[in-house]
C-alpha atoms as a PDB file:
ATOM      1  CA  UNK A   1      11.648 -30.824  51.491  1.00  0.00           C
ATOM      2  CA  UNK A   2       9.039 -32.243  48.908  1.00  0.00           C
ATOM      3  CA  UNK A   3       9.325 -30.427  45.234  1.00  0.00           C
ATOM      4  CA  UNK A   4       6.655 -28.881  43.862  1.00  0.00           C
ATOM      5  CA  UNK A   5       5.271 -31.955  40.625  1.00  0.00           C
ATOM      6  CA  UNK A   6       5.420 -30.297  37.436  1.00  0.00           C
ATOM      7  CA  UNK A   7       1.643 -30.853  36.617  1.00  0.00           C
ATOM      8  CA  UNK A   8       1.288 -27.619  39.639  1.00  0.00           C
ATOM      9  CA  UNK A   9       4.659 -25.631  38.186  1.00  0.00           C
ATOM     10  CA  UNK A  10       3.150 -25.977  34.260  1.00  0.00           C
ATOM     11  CA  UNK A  11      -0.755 -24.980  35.927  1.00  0.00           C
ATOM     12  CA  UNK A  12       0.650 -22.068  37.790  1.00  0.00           C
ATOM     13  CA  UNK A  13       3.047 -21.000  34.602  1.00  0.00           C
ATOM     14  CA  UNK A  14      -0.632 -21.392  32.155  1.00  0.00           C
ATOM     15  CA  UNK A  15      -2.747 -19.165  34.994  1.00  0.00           C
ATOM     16  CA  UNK A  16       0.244 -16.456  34.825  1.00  0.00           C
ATOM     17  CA  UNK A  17       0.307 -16.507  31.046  1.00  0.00           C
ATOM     18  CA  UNK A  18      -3.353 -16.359  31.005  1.00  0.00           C
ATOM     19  CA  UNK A  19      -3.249 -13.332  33.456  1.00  0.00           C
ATOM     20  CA  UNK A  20      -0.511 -11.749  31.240  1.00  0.00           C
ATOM     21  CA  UNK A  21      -2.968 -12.344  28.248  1.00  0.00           C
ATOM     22  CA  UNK A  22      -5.946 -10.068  30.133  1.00  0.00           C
ATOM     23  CA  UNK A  23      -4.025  -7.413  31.294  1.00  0.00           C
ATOM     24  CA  UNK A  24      -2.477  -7.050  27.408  1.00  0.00           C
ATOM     25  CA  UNK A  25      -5.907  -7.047  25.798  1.00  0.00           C
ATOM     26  CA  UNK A  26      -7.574  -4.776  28.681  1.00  0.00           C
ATOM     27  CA  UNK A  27      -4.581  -2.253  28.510  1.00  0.00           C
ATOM     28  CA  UNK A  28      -5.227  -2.793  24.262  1.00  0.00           C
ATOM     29  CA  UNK A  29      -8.861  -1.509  24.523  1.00  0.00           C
ATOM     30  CA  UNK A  30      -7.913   0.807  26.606  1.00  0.00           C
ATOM     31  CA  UNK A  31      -5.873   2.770  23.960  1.00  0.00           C
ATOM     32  CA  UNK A  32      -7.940   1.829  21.179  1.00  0.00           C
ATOM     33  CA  UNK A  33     -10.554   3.938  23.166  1.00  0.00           C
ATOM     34  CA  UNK A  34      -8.315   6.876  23.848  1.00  0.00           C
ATOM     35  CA  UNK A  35      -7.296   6.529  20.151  1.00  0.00           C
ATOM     36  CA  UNK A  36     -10.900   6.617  18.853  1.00  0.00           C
ATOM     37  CA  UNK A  37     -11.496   9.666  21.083  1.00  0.00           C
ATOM     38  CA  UNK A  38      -8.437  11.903  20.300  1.00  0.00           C
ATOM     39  CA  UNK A  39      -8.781  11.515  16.147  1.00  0.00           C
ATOM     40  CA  UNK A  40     -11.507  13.689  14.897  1.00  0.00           C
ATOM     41  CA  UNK A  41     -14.423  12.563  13.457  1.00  0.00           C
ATOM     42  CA  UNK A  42     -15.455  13.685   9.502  1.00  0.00           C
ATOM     43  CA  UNK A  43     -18.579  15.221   8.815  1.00  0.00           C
ATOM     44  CA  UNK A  44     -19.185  15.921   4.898  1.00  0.00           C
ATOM     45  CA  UNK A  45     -21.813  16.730   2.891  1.00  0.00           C
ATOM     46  CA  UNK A  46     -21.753  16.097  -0.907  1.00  0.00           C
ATOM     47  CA  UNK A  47     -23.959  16.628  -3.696  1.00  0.00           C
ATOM     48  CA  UNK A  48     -24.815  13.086  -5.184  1.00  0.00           C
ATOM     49  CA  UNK A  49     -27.399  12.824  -8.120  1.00  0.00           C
ATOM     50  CA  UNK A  50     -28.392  16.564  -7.250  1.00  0.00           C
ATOM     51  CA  UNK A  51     -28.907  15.719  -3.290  1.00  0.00           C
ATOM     52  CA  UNK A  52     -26.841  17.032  -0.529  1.00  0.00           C
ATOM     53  CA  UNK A  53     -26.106  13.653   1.072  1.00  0.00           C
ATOM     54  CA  UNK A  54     -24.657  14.106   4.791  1.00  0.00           C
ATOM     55  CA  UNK A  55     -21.949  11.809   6.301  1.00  0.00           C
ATOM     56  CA  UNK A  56     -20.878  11.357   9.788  1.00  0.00           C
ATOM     57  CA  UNK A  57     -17.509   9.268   9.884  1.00  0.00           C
ATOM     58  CA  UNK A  58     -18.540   7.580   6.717  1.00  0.00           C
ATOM     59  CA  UNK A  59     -22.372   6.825   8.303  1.00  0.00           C
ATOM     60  CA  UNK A  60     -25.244   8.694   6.577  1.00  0.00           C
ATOM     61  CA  UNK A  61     -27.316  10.519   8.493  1.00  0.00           C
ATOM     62  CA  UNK A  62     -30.203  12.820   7.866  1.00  0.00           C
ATOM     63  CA  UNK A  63     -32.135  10.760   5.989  1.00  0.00           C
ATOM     64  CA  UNK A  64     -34.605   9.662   8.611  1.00  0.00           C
ATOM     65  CA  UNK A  65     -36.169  11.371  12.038  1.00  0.00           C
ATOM     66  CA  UNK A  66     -34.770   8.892  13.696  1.00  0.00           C
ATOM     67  CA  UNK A  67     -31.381   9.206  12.006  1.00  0.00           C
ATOM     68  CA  UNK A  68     -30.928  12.970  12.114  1.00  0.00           C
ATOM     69  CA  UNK A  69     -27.887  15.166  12.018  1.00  0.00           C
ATOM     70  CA  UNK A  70     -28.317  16.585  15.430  1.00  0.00           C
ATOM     71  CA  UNK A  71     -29.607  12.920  17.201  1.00  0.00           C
ATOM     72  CA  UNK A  72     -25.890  11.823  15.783  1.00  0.00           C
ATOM     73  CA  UNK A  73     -24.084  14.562  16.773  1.00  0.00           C
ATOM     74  CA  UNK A  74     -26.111  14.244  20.338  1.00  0.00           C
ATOM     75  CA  UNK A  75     -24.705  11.028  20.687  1.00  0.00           C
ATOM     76  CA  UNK A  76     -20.999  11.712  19.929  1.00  0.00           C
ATOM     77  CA  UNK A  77     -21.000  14.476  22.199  1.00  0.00           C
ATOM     78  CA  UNK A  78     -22.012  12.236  25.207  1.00  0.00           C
ATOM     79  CA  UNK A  79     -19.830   9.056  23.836  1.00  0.00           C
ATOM     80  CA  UNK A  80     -16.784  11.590  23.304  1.00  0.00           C
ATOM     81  CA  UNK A  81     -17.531  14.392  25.069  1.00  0.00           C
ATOM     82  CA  UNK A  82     -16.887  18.361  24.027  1.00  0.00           C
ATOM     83  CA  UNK A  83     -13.451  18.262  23.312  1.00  0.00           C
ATOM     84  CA  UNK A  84     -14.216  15.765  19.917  1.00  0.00           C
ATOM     85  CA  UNK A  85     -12.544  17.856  17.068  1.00  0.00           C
ATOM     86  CA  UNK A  86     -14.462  17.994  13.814  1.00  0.00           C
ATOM     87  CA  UNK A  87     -13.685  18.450  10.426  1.00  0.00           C
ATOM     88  CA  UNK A  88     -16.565  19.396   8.044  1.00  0.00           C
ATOM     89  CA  UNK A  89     -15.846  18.615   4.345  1.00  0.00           C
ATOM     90  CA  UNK A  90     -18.236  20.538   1.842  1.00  0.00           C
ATOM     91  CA  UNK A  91     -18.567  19.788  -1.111  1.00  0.00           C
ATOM     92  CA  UNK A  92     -17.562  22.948  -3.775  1.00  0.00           C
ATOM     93  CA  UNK A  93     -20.956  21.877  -5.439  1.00  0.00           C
ATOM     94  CA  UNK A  94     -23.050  22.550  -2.552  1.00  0.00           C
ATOM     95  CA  UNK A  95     -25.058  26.050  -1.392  1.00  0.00           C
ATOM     96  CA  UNK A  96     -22.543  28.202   0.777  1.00  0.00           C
ATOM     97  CA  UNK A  97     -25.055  28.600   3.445  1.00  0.00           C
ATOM     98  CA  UNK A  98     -24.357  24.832   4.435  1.00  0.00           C
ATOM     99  CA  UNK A  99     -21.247  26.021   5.633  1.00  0.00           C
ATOM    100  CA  UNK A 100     -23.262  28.108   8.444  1.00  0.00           C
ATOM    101  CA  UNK A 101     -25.407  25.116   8.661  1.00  0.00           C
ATOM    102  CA  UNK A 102     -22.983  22.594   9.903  1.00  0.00           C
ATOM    103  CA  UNK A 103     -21.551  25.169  12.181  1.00  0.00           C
ATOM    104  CA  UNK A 104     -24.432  25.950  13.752  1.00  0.00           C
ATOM    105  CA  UNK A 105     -25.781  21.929  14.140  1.00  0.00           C
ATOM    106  CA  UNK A 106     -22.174  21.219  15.761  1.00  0.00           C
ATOM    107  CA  UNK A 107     -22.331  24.469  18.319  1.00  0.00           C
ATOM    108  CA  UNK A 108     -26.774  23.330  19.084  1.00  0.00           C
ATOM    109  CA  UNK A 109     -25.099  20.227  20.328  1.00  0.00           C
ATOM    110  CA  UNK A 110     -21.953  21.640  22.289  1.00  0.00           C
ATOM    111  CA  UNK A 111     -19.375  20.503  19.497  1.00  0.00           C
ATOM    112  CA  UNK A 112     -16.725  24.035  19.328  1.00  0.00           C
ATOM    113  CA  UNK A 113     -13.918  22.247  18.374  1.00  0.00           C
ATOM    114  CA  UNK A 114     -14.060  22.093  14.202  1.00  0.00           C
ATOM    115  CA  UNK A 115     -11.976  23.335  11.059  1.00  0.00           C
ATOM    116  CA  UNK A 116     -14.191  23.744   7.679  1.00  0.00           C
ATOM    117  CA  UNK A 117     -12.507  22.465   4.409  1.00  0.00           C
ATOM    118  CA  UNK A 118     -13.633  22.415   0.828  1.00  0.00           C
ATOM    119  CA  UNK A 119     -13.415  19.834  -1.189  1.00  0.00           C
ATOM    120  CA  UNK A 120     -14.158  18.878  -4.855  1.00  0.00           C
ATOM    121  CA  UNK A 121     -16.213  14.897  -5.509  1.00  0.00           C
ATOM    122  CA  UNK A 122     -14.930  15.187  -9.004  1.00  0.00           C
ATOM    123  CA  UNK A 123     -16.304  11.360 -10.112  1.00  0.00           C
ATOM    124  CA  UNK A 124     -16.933  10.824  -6.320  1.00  0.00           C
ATOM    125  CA  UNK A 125     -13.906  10.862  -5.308  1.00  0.00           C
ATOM    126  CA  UNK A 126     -12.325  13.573  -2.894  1.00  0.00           C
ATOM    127  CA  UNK A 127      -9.573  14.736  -5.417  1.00  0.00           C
ATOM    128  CA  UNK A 128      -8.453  17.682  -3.378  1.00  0.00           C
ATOM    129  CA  UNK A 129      -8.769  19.799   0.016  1.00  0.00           C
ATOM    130  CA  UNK A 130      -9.011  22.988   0.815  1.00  0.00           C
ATOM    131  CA  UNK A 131      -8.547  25.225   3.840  1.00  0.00           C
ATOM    132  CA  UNK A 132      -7.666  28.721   3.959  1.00  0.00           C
ATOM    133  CA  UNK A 133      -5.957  29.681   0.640  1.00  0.00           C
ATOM    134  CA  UNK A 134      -3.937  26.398   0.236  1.00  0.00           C
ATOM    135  CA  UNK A 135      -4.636  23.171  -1.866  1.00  0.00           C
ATOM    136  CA  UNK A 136      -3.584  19.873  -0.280  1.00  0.00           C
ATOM    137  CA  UNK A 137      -3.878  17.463  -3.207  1.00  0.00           C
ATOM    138  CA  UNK A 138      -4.961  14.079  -2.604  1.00  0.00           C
ATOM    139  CA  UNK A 139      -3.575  11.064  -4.676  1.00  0.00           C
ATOM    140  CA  UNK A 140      -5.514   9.050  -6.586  1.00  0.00           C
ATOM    141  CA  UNK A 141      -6.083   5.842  -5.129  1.00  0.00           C
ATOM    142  CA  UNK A 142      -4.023   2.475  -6.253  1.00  0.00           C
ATOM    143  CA  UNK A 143      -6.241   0.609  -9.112  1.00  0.00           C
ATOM    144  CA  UNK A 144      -4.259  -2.412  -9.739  1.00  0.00           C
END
């Protein structure tokens, strides 16, 4: 019976690990995906220099034809489907009707699933939320 040289045991141990290696990172994307679909994405408006500035996830939008509010919201209804939650942040400073606005942009595109909060940019920063009749206070950032 001849045994197997350890130059073929040490190859076949490196192909396993490598094997090991793919499925880990495949099954890692994988939830990373299904993570970035199940959180809800943030779409804000705030008043900035006197402008009502629009945000998607932290992206502005709005500001070109090619960049417009319902183009984006297009494409995260057919990269995440109908089921996306959405939470709209207004700015206190801006017109109440953008309220109705951002409602109605999210429902053109097929996007139902959203909760509306208010929020005050006091020296652009989001110092609290609001929703219903309740304050959720937000702390102030660490400035070490």
């Amino acid at each position: 019976m001849r045994r197997p040289s350890t130059g073929l045991a040490s190859r076949r141990l490196a192909l396993l690990g490598i094997v090991f290696a793919l499925l880990l990172s495949s099954r890692a994307v994988t939830s990373q995906q299904e993570n970035s679909r199940s959180r809800p994405v943030v779409l804000s408006d705030k008043m900035e220099k006197g402008i009502l500035v629009y945000r998607l996830d932290g992206t502005r939008v709005e500001d070109t034809a090619k960049n417009s509010l319902l183009k984006n919201l297009g494409k995260l209804f057919e990269s995440r489907g109908s089921a996306t939650s959405v939470f709209i942040v207004i700015d206190v400073r801006a017109p109440f009707s953008e309220a109705g606005k951002l409602e109605t942009a999210l429902d053109m595109v097929g996007l139902t699933h959203y909760k509306l909060f208010v929020s005050n940019f006091r020296d652009g920063l989001m110092n609290e939320i609001h929703w219903d009749e309740r304050s959720v206070p937000i702390p102030a950032p660490d400035r070490r």
